[in-house]
Each structure stands twice: as structure tokens, then as C-alpha cells.
N, C-alpha and C. Protein backbone atom coordinates (compact mmCIF):
# COMPACT_ATOMS: atom_id res chain seq x y z
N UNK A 1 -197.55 136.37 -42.98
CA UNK A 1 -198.93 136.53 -43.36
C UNK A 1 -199.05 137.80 -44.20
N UNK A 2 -199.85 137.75 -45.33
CA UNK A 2 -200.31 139.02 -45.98
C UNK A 2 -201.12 139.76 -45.79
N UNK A 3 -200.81 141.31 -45.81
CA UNK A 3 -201.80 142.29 -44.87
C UNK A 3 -202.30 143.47 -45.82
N UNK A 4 -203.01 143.86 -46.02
CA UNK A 4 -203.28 144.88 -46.26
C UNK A 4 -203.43 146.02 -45.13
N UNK A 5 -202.60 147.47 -45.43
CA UNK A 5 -202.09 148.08 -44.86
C UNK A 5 -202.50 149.76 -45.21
N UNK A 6 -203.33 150.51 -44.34
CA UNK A 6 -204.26 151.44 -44.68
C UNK A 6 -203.34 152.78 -43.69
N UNK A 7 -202.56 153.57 -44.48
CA UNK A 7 -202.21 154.80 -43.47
C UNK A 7 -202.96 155.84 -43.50
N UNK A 8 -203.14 156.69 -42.55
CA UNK A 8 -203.55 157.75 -42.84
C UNK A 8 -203.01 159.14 -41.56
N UNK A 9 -202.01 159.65 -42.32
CA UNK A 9 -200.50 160.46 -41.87
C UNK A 9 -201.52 161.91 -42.10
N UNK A 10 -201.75 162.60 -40.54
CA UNK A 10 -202.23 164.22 -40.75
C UNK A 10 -201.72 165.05 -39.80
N UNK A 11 -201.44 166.03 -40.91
CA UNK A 11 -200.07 166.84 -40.16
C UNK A 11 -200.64 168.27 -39.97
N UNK A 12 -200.36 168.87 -38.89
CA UNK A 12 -201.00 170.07 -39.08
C UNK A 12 -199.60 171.33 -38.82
N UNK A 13 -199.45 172.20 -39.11
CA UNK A 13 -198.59 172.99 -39.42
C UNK A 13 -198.53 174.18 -38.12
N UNK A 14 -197.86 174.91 -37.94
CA UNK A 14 -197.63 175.86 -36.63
C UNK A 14 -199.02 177.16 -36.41
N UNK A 15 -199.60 177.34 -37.51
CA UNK A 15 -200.84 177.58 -37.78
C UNK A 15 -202.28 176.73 -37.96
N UNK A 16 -201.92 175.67 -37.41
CA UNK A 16 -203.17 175.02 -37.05
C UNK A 16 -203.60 173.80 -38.31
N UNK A 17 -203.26 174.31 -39.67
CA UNK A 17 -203.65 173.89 -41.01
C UNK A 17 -203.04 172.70 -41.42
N UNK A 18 -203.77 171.71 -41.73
CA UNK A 18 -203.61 169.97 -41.51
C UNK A 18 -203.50 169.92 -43.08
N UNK A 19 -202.86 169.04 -43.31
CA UNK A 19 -202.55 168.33 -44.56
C UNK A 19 -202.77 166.93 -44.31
N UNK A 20 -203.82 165.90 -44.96
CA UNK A 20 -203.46 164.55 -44.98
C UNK A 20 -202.84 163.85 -45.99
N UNK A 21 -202.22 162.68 -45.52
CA UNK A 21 -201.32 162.18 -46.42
C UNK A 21 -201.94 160.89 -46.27
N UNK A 22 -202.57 159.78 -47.71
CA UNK A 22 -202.80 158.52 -47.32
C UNK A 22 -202.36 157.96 -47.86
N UNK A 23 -202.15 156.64 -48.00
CA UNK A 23 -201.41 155.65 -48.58
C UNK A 23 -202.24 154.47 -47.86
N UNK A 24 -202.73 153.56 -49.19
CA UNK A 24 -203.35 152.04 -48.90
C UNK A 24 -202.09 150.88 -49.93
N UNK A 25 -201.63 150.27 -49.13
CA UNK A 25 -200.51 149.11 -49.43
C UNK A 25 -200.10 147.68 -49.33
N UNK A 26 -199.42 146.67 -49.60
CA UNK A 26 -200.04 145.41 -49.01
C UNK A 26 -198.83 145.70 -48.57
N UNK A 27 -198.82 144.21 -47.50
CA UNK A 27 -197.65 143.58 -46.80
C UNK A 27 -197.31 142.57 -46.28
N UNK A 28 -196.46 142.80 -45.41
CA UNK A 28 -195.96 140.72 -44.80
C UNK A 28 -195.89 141.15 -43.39
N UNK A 29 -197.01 140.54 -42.57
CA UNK A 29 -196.86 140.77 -41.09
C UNK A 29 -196.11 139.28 -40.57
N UNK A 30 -194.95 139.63 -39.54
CA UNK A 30 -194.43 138.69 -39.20
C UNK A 30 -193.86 138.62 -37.61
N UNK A 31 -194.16 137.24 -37.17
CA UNK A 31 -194.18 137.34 -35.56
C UNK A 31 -193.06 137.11 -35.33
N UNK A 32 -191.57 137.64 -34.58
CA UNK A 32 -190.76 137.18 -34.21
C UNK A 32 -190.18 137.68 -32.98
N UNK A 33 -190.11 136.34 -31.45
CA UNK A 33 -190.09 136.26 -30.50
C UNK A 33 -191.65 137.29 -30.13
N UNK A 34 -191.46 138.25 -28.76
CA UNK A 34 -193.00 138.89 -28.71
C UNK A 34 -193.48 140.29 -29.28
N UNK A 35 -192.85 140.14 -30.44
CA UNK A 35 -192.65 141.36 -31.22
C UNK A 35 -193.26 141.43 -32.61
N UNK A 36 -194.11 142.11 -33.12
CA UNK A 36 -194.76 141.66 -34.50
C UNK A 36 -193.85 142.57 -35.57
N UNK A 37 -193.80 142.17 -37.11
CA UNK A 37 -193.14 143.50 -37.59
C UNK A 37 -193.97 143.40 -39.11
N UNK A 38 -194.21 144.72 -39.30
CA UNK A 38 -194.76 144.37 -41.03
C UNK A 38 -193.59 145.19 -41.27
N UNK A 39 -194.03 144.72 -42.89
CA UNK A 39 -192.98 145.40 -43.53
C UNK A 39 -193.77 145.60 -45.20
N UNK A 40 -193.27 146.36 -45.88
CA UNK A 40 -194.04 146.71 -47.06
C UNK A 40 -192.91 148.14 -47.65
N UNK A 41 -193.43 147.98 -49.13
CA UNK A 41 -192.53 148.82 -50.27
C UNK A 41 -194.06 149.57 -50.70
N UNK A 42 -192.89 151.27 -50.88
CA UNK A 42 -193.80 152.31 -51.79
C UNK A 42 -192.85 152.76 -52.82
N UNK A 43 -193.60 152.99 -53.95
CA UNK A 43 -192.51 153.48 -54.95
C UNK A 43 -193.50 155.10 -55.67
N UNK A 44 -192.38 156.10 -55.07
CA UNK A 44 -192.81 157.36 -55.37
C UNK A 44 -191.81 158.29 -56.39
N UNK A 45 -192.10 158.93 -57.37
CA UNK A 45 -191.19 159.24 -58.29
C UNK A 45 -190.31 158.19 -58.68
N UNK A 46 -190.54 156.44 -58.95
CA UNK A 46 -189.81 156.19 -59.25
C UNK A 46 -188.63 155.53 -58.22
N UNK A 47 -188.99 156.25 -57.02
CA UNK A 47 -187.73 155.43 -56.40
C UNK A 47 -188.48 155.04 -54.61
N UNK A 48 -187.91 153.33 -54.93
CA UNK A 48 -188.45 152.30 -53.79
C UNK A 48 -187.67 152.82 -52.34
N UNK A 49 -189.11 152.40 -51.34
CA UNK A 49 -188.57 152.79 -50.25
C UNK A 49 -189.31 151.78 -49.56
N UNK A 50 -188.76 150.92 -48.75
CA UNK A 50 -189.16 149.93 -47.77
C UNK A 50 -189.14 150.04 -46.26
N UNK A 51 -190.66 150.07 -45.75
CA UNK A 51 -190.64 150.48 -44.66
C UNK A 51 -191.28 149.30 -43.39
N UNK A 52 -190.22 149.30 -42.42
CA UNK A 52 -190.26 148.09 -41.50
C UNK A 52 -191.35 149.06 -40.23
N UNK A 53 -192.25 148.24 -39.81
CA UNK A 53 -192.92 148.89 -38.17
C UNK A 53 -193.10 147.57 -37.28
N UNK A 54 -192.00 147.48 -36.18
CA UNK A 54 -192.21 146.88 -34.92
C UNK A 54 -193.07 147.53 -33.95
N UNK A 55 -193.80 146.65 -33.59
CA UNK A 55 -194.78 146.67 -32.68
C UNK A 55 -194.53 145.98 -31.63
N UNK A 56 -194.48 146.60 -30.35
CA UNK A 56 -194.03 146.42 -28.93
C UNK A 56 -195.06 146.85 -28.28
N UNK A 57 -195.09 146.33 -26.91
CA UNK A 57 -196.17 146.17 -26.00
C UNK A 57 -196.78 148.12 -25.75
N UNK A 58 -195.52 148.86 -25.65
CA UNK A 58 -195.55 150.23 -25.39
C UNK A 58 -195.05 151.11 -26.48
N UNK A 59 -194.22 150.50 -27.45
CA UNK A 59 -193.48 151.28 -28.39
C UNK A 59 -193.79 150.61 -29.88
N UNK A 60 -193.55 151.57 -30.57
CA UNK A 60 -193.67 151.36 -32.17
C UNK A 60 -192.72 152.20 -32.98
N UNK A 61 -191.48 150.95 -33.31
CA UNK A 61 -190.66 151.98 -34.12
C UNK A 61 -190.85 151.77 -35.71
N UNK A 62 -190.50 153.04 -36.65
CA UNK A 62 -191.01 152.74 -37.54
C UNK A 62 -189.38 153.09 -38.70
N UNK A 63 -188.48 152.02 -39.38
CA UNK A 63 -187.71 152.36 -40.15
C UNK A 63 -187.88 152.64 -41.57
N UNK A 64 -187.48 153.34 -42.27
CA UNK A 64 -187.58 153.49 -44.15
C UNK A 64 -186.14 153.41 -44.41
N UNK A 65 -185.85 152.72 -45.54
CA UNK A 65 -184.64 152.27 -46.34
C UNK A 65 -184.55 153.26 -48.07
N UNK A 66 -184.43 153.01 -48.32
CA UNK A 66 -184.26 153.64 -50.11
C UNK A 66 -184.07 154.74 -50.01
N UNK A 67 -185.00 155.28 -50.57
CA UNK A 67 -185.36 156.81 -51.67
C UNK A 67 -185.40 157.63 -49.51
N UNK A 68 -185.69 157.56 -48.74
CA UNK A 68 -185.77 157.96 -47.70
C UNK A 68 -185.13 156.68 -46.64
N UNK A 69 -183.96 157.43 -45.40
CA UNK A 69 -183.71 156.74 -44.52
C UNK A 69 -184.09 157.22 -43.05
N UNK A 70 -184.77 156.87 -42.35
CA UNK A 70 -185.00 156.94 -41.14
C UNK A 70 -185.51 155.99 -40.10
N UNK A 71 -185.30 156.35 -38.72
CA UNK A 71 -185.74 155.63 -38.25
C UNK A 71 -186.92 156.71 -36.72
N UNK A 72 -187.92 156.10 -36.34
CA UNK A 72 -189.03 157.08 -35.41
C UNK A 72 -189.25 156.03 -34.88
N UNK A 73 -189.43 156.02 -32.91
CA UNK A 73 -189.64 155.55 -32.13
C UNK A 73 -190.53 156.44 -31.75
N UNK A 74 -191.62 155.38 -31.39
CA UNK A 74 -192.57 156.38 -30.36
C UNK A 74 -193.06 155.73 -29.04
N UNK A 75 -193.03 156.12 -28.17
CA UNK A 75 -193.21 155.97 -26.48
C UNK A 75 -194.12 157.17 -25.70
N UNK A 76 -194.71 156.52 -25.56
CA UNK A 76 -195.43 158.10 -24.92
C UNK A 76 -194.74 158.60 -23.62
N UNK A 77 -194.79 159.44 -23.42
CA UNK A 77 -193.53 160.53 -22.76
C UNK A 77 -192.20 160.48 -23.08
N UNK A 78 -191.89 159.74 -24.11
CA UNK A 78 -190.69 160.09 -24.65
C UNK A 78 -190.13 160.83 -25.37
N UNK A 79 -189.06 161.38 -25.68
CA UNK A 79 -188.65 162.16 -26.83
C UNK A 79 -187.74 161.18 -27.74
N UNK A 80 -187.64 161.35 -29.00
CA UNK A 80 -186.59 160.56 -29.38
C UNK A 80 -186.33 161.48 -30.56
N UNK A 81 -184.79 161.54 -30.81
CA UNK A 81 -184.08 162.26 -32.15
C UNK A 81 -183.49 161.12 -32.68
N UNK A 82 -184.13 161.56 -33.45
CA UNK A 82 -183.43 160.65 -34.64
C UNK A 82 -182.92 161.05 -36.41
N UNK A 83 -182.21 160.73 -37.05
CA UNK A 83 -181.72 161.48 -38.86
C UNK A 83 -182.80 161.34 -39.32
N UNK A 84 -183.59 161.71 -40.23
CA UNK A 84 -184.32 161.66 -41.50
C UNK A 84 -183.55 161.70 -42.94
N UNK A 85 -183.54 161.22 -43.69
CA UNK A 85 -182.23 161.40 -44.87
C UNK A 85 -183.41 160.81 -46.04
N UNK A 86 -183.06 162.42 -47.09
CA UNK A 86 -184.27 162.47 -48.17
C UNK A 86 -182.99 162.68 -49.11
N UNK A 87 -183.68 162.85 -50.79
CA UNK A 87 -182.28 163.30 -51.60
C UNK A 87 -182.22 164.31 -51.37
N UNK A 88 -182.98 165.76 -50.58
CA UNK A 88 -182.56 166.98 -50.26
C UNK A 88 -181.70 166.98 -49.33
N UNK A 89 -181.34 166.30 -48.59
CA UNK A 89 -180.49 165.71 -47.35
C UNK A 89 -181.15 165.71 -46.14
N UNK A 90 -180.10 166.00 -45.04
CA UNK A 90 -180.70 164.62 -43.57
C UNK A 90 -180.94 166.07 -42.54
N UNK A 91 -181.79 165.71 -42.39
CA UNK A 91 -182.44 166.41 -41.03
C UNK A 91 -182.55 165.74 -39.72
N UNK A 92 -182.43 166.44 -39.27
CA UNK A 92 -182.36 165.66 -37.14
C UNK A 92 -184.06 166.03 -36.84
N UNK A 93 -184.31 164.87 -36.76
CA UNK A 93 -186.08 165.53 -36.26
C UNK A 93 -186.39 164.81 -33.95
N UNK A 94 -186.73 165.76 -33.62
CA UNK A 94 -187.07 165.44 -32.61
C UNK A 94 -188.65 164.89 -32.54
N UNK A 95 -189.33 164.01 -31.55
CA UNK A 95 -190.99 164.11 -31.60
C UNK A 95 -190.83 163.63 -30.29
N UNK A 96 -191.83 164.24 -29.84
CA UNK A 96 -192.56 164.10 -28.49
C UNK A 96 -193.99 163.18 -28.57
N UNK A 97 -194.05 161.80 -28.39
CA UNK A 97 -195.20 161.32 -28.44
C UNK A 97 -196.41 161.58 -27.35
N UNK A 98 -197.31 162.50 -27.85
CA UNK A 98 -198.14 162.56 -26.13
C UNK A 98 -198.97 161.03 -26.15
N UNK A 99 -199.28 160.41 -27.46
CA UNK A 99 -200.32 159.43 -27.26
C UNK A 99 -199.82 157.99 -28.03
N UNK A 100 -200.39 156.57 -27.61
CA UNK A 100 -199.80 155.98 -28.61
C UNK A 100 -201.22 154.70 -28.39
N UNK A 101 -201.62 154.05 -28.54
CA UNK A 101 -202.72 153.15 -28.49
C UNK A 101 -202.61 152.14 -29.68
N UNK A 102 -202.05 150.89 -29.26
CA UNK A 102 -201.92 149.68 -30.09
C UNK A 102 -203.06 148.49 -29.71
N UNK A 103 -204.37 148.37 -30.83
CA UNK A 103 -205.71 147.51 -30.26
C UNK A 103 -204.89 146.14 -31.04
N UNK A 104 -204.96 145.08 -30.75
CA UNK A 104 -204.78 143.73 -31.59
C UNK A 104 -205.47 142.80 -31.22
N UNK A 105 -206.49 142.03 -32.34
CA UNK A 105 -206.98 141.15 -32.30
C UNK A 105 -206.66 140.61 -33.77
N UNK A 106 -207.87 140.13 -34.94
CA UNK A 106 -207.62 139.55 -36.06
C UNK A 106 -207.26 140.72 -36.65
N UNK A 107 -207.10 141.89 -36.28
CA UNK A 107 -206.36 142.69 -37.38
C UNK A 107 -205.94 143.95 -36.12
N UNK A 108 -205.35 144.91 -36.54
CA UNK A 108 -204.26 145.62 -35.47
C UNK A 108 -204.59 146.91 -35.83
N UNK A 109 -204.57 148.12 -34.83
CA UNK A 109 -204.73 149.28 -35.12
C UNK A 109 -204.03 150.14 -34.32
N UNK A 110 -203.11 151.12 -34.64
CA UNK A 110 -202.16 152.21 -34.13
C UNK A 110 -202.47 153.22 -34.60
N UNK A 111 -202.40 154.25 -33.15
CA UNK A 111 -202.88 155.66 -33.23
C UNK A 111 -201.65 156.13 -32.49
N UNK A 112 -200.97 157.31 -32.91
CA UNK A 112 -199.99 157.38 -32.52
C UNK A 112 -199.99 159.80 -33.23
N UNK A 113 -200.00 160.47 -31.85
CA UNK A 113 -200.45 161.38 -31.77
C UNK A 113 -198.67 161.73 -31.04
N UNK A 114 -198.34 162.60 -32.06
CA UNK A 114 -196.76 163.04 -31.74
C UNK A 114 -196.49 164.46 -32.05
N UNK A 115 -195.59 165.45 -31.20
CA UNK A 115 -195.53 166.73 -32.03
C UNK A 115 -194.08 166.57 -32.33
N UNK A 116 -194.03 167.27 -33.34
CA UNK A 116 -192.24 166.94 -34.36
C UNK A 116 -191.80 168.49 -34.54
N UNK A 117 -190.67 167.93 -34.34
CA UNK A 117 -189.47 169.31 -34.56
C UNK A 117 -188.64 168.90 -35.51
N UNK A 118 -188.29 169.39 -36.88
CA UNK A 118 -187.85 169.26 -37.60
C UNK A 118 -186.69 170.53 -37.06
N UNK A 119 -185.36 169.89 -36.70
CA UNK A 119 -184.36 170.88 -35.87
C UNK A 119 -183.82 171.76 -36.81
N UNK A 120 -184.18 173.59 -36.84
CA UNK A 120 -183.68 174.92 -36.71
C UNK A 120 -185.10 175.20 -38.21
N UNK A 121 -186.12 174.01 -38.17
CA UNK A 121 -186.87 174.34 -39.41
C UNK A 121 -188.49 174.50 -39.24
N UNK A 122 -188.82 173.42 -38.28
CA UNK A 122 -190.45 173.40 -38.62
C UNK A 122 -191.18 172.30 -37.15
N UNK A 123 -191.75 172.89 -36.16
CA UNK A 123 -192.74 171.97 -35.51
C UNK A 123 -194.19 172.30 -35.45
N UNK A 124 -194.84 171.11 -35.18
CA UNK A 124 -196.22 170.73 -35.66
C UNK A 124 -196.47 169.79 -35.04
N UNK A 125 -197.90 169.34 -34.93
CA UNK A 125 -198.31 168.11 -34.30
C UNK A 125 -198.46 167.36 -35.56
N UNK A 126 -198.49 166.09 -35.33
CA UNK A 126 -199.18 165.07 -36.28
C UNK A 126 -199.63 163.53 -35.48
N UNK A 127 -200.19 163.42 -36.88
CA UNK A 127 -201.22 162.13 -35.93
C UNK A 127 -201.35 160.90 -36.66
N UNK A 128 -201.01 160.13 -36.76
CA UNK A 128 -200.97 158.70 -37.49
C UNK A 128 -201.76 157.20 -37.05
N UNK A 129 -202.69 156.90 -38.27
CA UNK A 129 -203.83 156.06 -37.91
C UNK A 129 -203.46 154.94 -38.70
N UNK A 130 -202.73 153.67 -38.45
CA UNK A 130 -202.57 152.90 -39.76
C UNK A 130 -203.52 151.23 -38.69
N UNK A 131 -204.18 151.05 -39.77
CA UNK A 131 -205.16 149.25 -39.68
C UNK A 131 -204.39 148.78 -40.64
N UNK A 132 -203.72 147.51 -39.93
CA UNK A 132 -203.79 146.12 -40.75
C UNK A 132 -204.65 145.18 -40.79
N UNK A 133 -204.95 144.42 -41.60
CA UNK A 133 -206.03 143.36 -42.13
C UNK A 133 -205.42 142.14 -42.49
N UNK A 134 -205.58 141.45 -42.03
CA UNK A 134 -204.99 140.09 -43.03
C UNK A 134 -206.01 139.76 -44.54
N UNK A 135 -205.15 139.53 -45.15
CA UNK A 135 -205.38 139.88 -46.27
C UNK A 135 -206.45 138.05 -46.75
């Protein structure tokens, strides 16, 4: 199914000071076994990056391919490390999800409230609001 796909990524820095990041995108939501997954392409400077998000009853992992590789699980009380790999190179990022809230009916909404450690460089909270729509 085709979705239109609304992020809105806000990060706030060790001093309190938030940066938002948005991005509105289409996509292909797809049901397989009890697991939903969209998936959708951004192309920034030029170079494509395709990003998969499974949606699970408690968890939401989220992978990127191309121009950026990673993969972020979030669970609330979990920690998870995982690579980040940019063309500046790969960082180990830790996040602590304190919150995660997945609503689904004719269209789906994830709130997902995590603090990140970017390991020997940078932690911060951030907070991620993305609605899908069928398109």
C-alpha cells in the first residue's frame, strides 16, 4: 500500500538547545506475518538512502542502506548499540529508549522519546514523531 510518510526528528543537545529535522516522503507499507514494514528513499546531496521501519507490538527498528548505514532498535528500557556508518565514517551510538507509543488504526503513529550517546563524542535526548497515511 502507498503511504505518505511525515517525520519530524528533534534533537536537543547537552545544553538543552533542540534542532528539528523534518522530512515529508512517500512509501510502501507492507504487512508481513504480524509485523508491518514501510519502507521509502531520500536523496540528499545527491546520494540515495533507503530506509526500512518494522513495527512490532513493543519495538520499532529502524534500518538505512546507501549514502548512510545503520540500524536503531527501540524498546523501552532497553539499551541497544548499534554502527552508524556516514562518508565521515562509523560511529557506535548507544540509545536508551525511555518512551515508545505505537497508535494503529487507518493510519499509524510513533512517538519514540530516546537519549543517544554517540560513543567518546556527543549525548542528548531526542524525540521522533513520524504519521503514516495511506495515500
Amino acid at each position: 500500500m502507498n503511504v505518505n510518510i511525515n517525520i519530524v526528528t528533534t534533537q536537543f543537545n547537552e545544553l538543552g538547545e533542540e534542532n528539528v529535522i523534518k522530512s515529508n516522503v512517500d512509501g510502501t507499507l507492507y504487512q508481513k506475518k504480524d509485523h508491518k514494514y514501510i519502507i521509502y528513499k531520500e536523496i540528499e546531496n545527491n546520494e540515495e538512502t533507503t530506509t526500512s521501519l518494522k513495527i512490532e507490538d513493543e519495538q520499532i527498528t529502524i534500518k538505512r542502506f546507501g549514502a548512510l548505514d545503520s540500524t536503531l532498535r527501540f524498546k523501552v528500557g532497553k539499551v541497544d548499540i548499534s554502527s552508524y556508518l556516514t562518508q565521515q565514517g562509523a560511529f557506535v551510538i548507544e540509545n536508551h529508549t525511555k518512551e515508545l507509543e505505537i497508535v494503529e488504526g487507518n493510519d499509524i503513529s510513533i512517538y519514540i522519546d530516546y537519549d543517544i550517546k554517540i560513543m567518546d563524542m556527543f549525548t542528548g535526548r531526542n524525540i521522533i514523531k513520524i504519521d503514516i497515511k495511506e495515500k
